[in-house]
N, C-alpha and C. Protein backbone atom coordinates (compact mmCIF):
# COMPACT_ATOMS: atom_id res chain seq x y z
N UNK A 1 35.31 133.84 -17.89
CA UNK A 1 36.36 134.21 -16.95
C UNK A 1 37.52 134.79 -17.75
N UNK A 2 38.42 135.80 -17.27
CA UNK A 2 39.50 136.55 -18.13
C UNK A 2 40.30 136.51 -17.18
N UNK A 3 41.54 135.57 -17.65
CA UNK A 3 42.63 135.61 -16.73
C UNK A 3 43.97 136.30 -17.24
N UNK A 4 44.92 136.60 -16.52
CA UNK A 4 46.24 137.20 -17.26
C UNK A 4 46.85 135.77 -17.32
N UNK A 5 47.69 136.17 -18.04
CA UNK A 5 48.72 134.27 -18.22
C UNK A 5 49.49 134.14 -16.72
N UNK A 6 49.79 135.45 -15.75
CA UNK A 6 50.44 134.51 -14.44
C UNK A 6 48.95 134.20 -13.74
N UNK A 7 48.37 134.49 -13.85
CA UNK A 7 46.77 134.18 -13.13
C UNK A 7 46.29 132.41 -13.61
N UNK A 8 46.79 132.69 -15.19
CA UNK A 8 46.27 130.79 -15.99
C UNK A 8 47.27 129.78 -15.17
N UNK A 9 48.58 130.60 -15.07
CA UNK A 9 50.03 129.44 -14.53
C UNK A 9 49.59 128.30 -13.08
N UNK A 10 49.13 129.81 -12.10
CA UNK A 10 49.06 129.11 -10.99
C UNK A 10 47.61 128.33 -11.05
N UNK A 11 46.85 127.97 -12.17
CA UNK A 11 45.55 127.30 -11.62
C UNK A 11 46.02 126.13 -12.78
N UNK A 12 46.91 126.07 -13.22
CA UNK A 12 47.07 124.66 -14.48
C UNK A 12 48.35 123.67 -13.62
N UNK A 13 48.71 122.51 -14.07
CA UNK A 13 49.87 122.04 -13.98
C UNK A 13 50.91 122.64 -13.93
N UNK A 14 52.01 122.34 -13.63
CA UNK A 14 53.34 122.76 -14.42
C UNK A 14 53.60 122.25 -15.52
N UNK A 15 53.38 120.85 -16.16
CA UNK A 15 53.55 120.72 -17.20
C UNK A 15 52.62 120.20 -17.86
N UNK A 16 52.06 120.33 -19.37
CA UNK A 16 51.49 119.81 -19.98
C UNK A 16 51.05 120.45 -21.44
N UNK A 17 50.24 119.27 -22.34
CA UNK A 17 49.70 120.04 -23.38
C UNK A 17 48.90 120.18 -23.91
N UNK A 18 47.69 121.06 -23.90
CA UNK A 18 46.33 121.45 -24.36
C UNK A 18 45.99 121.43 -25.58
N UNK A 19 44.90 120.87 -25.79
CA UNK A 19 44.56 121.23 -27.34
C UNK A 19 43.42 122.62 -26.90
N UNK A 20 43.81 123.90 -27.68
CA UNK A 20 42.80 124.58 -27.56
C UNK A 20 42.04 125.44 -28.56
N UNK A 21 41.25 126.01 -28.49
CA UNK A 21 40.92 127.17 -29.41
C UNK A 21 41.09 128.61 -29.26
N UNK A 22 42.04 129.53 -29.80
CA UNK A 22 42.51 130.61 -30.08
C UNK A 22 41.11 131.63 -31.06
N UNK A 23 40.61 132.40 -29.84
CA UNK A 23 40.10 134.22 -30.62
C UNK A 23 41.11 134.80 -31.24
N UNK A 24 41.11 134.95 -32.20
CA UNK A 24 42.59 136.03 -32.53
C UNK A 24 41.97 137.05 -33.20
N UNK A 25 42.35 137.74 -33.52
CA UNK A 25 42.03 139.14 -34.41
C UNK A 25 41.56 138.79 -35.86
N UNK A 26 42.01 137.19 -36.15
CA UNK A 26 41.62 137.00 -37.46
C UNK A 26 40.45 135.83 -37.57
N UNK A 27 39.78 135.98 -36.32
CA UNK A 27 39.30 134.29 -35.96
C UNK A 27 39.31 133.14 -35.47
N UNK A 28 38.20 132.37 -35.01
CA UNK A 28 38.84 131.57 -34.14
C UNK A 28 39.89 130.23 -35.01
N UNK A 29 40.42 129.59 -34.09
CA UNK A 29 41.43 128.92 -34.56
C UNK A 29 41.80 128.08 -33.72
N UNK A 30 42.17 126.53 -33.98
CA UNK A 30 42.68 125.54 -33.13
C UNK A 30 43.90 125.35 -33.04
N UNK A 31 44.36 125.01 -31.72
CA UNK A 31 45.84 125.00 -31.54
C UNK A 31 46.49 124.45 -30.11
N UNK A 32 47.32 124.72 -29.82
CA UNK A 32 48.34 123.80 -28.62
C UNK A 32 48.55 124.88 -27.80
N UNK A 33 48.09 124.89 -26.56
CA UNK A 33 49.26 125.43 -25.32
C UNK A 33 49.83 124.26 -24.48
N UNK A 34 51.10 124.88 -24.69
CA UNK A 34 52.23 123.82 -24.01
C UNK A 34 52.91 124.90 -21.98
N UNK A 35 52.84 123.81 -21.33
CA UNK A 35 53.27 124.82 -20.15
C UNK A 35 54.26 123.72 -19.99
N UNK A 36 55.13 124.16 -19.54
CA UNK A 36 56.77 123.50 -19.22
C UNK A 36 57.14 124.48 -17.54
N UNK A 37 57.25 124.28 -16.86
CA UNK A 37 57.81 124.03 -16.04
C UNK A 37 57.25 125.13 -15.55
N UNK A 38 56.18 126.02 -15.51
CA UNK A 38 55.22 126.97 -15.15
C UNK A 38 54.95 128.09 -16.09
N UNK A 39 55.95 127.30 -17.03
CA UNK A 39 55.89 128.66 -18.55
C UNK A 39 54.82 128.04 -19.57
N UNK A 40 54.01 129.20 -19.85
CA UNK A 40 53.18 128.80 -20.83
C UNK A 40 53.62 129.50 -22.02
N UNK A 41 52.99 128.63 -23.25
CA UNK A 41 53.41 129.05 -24.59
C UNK A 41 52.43 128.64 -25.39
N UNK A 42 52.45 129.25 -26.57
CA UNK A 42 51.25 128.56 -27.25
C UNK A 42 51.42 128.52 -29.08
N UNK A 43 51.01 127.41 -29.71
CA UNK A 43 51.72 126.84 -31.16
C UNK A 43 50.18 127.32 -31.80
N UNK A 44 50.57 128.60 -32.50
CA UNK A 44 49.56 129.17 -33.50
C UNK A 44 49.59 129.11 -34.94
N UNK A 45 49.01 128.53 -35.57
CA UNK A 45 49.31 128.39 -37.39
C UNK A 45 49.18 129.52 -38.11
N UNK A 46 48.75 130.50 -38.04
CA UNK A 46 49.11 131.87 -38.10
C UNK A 46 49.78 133.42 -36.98
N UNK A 47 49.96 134.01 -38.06
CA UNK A 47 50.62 135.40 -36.95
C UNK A 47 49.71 136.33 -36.71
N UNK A 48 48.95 135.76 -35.92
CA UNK A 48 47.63 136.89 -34.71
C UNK A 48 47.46 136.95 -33.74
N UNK A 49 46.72 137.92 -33.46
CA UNK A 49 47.04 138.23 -32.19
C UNK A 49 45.63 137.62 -30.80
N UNK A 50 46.27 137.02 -30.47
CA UNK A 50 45.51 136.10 -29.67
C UNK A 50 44.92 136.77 -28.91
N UNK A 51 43.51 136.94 -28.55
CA UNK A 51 42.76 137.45 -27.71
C UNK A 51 41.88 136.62 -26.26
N UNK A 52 41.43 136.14 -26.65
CA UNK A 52 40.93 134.09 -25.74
C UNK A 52 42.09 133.44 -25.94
N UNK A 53 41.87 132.73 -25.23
CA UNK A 53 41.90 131.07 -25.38
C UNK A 53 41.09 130.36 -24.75
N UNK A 54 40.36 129.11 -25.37
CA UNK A 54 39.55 128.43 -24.48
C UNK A 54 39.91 126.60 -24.64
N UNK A 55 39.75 126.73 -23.38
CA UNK A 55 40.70 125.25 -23.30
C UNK A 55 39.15 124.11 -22.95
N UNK A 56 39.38 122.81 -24.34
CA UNK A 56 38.12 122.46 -24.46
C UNK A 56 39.04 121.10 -23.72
């Protein structure tokens, strides 16, 4: 499934925090999306460019 991020907002919580795995341009990679108050964000250990995310 390929969602845009206001498409991910309305099907998640408003708040919470994911452990997930990041496609990026350099590989996959584990990491955090945090949604606060319908805003999502996401804590990447490198600077790439995120393509997925898959929330395990």
């Amino acid at each position: 499934i390929s969602l845009r991020r206001e498409e991910l907002a309305q099907m998640l919580p408003d708040e919470g925090l994911f452990r997930v795995f990041f496609d990026t341009d350099k590989g996959k990679t584990e990491g955090e999306v945090v949604i606060n108050r319908g805003a999502i964000k996401w804590k990447l250990s490198s600077a790439a460019e995120v393509k997925k995310i898959y929330f395990v």
